[in-house]
N, C-alpha and C. Protein backbone atom coordinates (compact mmCIF):
# COMPACT_ATOMS: atom_id res chain seq x y z
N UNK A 1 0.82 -1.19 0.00
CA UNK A 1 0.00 0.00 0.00
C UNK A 1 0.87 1.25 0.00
N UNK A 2 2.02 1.26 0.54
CA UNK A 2 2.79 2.31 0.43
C UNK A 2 3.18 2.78 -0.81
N UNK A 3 3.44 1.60 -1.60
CA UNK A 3 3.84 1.83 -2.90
C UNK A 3 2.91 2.56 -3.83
N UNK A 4 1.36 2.37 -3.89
CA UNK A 4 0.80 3.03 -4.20
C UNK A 4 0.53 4.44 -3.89
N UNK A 5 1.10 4.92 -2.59
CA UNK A 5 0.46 6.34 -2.21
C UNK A 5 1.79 6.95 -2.74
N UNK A 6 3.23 6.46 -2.20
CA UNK A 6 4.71 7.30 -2.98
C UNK A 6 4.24 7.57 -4.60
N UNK A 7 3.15 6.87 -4.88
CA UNK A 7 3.99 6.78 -6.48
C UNK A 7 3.49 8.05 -7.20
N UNK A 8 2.11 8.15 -6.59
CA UNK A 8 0.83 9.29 -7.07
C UNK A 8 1.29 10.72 -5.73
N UNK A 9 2.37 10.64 -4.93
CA UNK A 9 2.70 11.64 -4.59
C UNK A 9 2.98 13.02 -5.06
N UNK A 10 3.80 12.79 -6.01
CA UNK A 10 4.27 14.35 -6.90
C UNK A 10 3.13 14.92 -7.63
N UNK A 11 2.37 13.68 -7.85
CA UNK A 11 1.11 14.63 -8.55
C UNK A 11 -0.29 15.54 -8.32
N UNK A 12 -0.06 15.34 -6.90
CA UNK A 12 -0.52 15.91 -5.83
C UNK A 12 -0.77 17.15 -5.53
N UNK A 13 -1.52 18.42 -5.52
CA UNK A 13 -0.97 19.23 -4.92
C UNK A 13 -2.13 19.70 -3.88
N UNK A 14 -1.93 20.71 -2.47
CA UNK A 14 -2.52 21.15 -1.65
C UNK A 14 -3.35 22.42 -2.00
N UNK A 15 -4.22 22.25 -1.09
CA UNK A 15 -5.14 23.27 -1.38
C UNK A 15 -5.58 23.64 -0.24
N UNK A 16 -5.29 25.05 -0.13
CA UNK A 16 -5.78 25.71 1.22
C UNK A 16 -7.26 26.24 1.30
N UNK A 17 -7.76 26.02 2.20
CA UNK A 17 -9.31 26.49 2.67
C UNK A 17 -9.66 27.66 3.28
N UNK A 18 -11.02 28.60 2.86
CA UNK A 18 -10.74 29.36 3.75
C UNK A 18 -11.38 29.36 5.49
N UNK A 19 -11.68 29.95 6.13
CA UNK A 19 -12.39 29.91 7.09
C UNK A 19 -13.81 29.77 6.73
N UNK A 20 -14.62 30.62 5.70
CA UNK A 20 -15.17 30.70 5.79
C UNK A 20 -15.94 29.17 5.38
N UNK A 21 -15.14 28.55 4.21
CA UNK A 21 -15.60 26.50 3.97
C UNK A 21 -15.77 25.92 5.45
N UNK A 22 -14.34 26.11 6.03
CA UNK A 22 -14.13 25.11 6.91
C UNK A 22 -15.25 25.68 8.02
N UNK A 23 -15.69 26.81 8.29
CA UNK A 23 -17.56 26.76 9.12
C UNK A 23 -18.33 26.15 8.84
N UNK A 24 -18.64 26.13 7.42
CA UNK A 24 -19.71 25.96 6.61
C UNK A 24 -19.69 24.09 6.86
N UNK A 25 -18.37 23.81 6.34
CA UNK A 25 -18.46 22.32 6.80
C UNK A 25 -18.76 21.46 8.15
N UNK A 26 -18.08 22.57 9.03
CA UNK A 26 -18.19 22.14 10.35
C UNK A 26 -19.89 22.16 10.96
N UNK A 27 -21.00 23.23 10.32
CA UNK A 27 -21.97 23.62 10.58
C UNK A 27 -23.13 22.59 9.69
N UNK A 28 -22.67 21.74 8.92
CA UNK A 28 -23.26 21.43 7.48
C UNK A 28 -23.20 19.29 8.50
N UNK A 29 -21.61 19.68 8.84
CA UNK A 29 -21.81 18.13 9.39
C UNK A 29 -22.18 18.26 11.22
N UNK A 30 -22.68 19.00 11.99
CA UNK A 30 -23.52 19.10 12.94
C UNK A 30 -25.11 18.53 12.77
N UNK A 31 -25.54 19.35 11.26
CA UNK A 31 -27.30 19.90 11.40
C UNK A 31 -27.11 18.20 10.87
N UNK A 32 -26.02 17.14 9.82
CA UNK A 32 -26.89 16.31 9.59
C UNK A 32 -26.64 14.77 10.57
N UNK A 33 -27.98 14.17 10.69
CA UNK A 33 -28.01 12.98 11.28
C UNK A 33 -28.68 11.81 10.50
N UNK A 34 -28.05 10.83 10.49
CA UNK A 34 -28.32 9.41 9.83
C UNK A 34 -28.70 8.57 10.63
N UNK A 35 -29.96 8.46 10.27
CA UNK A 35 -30.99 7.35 10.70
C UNK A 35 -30.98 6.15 9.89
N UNK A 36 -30.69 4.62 10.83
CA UNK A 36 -30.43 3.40 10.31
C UNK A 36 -31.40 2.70 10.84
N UNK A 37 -32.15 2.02 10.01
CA UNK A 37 -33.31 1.37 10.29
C UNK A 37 -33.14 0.14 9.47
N UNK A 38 -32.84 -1.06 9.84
CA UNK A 38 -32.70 -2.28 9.30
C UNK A 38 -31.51 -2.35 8.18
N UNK A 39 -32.35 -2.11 6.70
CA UNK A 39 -30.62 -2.08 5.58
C UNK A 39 -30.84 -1.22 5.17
N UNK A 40 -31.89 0.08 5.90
CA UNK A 40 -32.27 1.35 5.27
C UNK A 40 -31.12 2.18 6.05
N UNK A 41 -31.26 3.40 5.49
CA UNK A 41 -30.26 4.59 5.74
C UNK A 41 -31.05 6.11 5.49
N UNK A 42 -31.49 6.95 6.63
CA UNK A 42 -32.30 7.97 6.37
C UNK A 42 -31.57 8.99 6.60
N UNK A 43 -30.93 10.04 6.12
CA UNK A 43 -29.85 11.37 6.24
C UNK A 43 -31.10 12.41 6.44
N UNK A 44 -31.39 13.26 6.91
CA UNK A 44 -31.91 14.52 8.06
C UNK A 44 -30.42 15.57 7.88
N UNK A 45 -31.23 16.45 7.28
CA UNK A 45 -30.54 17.92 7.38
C UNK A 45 -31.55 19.02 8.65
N UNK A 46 -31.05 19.11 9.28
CA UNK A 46 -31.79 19.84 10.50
C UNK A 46 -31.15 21.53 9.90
N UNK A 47 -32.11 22.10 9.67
CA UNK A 47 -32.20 23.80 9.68
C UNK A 47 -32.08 24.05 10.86
């Protein structure tokens, strides 16, 4: 597995976020909750 992540390394590049994403994400994965009911899966976005 290593070999695969060195190899696709250089082609890589970073990307900085601003504050204002990284709220939005942090606020976005709070409101939602996943409801599991047998082999069902129910996602709820709470406003």
């Amino acid at each position: 597995m290593e070999k695969i992540y060195s190899e696709h390394q250089k082609e890589c590049t970073l990307v900085r976020s601003g504050a204002d994403t990284v709220r939005f994400l942090l606020n976005f994965s709070r409101s939602l909750h996943v409801i599991e009911y047998k082999d069902l899966k129910f996602e709820n976005i709470l406003n």
